[in-house]
N, C-alpha and C. Protein backbone atom coordinates (compact mmCIF):
# COMPACT_ATOMS: atom_id res chain seq x y z
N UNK A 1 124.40 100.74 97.77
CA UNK A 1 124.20 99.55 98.57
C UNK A 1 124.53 98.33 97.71
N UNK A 2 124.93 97.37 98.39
CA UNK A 2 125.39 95.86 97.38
C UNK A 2 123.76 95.49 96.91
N UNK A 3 124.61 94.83 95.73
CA UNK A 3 123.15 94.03 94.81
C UNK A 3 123.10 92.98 96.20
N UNK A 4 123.83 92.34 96.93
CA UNK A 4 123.63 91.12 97.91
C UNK A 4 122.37 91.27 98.97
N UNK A 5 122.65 92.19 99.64
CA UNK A 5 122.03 93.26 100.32
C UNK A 5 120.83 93.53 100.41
N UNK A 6 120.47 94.17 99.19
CA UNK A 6 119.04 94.46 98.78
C UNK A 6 117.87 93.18 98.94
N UNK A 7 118.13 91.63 98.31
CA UNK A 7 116.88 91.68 98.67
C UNK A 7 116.73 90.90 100.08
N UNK A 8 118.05 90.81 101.10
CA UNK A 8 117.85 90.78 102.56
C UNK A 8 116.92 91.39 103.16
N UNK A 9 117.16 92.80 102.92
CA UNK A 9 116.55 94.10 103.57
C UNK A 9 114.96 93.94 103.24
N UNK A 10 114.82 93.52 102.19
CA UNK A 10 113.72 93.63 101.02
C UNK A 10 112.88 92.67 101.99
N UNK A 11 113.45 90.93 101.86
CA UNK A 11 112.52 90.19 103.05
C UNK A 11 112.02 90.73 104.29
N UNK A 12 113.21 91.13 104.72
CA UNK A 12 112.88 91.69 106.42
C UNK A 12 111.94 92.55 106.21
N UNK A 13 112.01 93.49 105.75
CA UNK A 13 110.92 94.72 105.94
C UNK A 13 109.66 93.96 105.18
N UNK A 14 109.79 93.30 104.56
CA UNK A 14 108.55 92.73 104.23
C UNK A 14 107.75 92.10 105.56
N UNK A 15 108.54 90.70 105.77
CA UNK A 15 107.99 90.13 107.08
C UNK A 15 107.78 91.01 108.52
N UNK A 16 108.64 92.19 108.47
CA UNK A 16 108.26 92.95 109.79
C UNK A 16 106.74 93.53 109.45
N UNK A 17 106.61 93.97 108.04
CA UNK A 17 105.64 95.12 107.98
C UNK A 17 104.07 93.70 108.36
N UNK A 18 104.36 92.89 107.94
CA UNK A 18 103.13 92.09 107.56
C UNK A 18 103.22 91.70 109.59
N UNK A 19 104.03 91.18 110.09
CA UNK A 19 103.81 91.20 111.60
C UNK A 19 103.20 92.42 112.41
N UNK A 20 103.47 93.23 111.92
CA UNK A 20 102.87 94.46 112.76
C UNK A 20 101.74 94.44 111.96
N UNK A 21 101.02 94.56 110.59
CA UNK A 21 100.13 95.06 110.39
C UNK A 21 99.33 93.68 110.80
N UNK A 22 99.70 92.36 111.18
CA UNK A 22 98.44 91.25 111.42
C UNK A 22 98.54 91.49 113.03
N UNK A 23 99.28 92.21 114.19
CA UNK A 23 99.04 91.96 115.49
C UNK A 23 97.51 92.83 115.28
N UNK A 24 96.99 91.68 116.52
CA UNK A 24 95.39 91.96 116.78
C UNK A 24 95.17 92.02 118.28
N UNK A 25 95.65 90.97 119.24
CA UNK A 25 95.42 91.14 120.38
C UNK A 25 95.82 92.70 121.03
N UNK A 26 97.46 93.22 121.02
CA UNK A 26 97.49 94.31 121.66
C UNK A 26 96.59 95.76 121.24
N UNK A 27 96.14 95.67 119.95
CA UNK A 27 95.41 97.00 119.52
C UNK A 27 94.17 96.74 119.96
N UNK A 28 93.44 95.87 120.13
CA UNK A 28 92.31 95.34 120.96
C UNK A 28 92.55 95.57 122.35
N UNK A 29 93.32 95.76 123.28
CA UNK A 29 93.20 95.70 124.06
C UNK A 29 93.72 97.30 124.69
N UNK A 30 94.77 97.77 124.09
CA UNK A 30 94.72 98.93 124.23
C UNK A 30 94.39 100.05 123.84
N UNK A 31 93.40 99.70 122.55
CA UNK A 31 92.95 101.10 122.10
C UNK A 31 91.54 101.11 122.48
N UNK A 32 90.86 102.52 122.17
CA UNK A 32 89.73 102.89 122.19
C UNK A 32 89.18 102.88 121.40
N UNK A 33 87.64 103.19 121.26
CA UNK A 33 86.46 103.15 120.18
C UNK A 33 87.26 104.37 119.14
N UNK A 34 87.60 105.38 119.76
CA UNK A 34 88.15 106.60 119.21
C UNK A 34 89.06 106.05 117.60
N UNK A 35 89.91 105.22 118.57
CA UNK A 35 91.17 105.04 117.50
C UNK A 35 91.42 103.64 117.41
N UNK A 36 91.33 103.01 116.31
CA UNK A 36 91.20 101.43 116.58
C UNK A 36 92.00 100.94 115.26
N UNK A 37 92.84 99.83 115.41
CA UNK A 37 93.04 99.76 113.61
C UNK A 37 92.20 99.06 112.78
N UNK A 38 92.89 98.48 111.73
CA UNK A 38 91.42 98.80 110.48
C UNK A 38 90.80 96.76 111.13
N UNK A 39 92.16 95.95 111.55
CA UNK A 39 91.25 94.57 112.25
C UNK A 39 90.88 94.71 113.27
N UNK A 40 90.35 95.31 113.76
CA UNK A 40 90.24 95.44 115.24
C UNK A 40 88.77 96.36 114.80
N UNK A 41 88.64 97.34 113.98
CA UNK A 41 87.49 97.92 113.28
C UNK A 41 86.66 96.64 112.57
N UNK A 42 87.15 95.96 112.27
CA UNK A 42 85.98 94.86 111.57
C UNK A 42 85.48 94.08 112.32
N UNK A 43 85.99 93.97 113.58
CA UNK A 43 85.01 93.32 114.76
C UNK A 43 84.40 93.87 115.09
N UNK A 44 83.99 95.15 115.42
CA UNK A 44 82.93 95.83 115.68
C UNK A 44 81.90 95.73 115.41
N UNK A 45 82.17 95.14 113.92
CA UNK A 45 80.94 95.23 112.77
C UNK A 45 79.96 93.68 112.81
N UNK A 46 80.79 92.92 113.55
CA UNK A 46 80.15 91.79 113.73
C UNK A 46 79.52 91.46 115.45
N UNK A 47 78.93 92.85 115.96
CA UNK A 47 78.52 92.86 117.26
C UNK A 47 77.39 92.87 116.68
N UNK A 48 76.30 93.03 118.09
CA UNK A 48 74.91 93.51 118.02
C UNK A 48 73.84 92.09 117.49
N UNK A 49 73.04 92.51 117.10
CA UNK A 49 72.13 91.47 117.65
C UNK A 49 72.06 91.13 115.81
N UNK A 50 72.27 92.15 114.73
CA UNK A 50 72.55 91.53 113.17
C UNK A 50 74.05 91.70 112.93
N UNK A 51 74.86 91.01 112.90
CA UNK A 51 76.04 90.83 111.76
C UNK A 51 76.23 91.37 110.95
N UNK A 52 76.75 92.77 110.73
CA UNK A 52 77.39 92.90 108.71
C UNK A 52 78.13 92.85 108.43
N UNK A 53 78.03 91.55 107.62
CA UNK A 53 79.04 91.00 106.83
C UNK A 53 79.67 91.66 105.83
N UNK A 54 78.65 92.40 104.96
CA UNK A 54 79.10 92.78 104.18
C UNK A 54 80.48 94.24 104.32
N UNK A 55 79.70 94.78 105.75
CA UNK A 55 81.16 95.62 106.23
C UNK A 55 82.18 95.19 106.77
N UNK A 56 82.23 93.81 107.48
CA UNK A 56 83.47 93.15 107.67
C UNK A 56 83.82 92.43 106.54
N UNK A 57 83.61 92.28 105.79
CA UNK A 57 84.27 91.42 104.05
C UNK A 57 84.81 92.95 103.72
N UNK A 58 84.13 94.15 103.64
CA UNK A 58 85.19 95.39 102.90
C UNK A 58 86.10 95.74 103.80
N UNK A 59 85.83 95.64 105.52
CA UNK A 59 87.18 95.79 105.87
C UNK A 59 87.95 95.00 106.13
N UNK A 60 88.14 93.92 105.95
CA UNK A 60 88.87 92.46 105.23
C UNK A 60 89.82 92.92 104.37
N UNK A 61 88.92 93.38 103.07
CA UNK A 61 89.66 93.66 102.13
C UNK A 61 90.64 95.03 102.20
N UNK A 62 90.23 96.14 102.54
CA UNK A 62 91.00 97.01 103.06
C UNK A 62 92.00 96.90 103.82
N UNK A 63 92.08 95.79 104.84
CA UNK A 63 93.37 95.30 105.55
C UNK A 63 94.53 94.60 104.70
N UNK A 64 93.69 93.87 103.76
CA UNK A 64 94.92 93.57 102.60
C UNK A 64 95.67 94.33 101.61
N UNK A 65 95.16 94.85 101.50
CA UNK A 65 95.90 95.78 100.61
C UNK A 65 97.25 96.20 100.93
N UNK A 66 97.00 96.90 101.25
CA UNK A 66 98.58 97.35 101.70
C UNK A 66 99.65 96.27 101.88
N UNK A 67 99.63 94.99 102.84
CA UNK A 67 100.70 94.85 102.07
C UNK A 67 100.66 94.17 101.59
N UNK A 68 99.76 93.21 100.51
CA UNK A 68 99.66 93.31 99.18
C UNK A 68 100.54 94.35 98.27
N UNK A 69 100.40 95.20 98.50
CA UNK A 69 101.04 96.47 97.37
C UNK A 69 102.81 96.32 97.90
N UNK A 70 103.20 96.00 99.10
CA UNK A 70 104.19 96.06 99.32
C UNK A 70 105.01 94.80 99.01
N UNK A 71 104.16 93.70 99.19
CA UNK A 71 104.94 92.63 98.31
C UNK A 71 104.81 92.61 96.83
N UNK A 72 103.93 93.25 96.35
CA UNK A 72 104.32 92.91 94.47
C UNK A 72 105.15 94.33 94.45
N UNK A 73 105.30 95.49 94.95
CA UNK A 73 106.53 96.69 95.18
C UNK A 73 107.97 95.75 95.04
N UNK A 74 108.40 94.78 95.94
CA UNK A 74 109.67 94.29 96.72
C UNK A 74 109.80 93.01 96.32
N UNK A 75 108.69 92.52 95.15
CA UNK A 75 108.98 91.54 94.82
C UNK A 75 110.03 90.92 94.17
N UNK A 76 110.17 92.23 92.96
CA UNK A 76 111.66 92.18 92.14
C UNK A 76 113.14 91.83 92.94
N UNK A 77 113.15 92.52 94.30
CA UNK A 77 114.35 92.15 94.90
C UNK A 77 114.13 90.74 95.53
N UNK A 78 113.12 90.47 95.71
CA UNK A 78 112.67 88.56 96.66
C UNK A 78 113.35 87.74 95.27
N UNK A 79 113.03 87.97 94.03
CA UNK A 79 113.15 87.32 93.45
C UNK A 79 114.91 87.20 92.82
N UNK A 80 115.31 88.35 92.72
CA UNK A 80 116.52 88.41 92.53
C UNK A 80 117.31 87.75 93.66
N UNK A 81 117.44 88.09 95.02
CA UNK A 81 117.52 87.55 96.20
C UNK A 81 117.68 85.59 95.66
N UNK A 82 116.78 85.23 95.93
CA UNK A 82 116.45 83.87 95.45
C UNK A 82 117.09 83.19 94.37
N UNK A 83 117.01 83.76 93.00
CA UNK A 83 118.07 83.68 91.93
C UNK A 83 119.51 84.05 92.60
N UNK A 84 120.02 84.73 92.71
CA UNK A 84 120.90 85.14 93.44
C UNK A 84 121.72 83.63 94.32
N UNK A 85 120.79 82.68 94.58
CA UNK A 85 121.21 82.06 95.81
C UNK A 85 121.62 80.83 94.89
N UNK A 86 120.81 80.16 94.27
CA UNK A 86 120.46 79.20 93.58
C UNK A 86 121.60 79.81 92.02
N UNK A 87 122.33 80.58 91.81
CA UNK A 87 123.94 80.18 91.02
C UNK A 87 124.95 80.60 91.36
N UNK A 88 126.13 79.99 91.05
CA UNK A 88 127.05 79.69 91.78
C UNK A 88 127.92 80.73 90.76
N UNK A 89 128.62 81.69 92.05
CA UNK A 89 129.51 82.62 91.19
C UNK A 89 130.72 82.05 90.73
């Protein structure tokens, strides 16, 4: 694949993955108690008549991660990408 290339691909799949993993309304609305994703699981936790916080702050954090891990993964090509732009062949 071209060095040009790479960190195109590299953005996109970045910004797609982070759009799908922040949609909240449609998994709220079409899933069940059964199967829910992990934001849509941390509201749960803030029903009922006490709040835990402390289980919606860990699944907070559990929602970040991932892609967290996928942007410092793809970072090397963002950055090359960027350099890349900014000199003149």
């Amino acid at each position: 694949m071209d060095a040009q290339v790479k960190p195109g691909i590299a953005a996109v799949s970045l910004l797609a993955f982070i759009f799908a993993w922040n949609n909240f309304v449609f998994p709220l609305i079409l899933t069940s108690s059964n199967a829910q994703t992990v934001t849509v699981g941390a509201l749960s936790f803030l029903g009922g008549d006490r709040p835990k916080y402390n289980l919606t702050a860990a699944a907070a954090l559990v929602s970040v991660i991932p892609p967290l891990l996928l942007a410092l993964t793809i970072q090397r090509y963002l950055v090359r990408g960027l350099s890349f732009g900014a000199v003149k062949s």
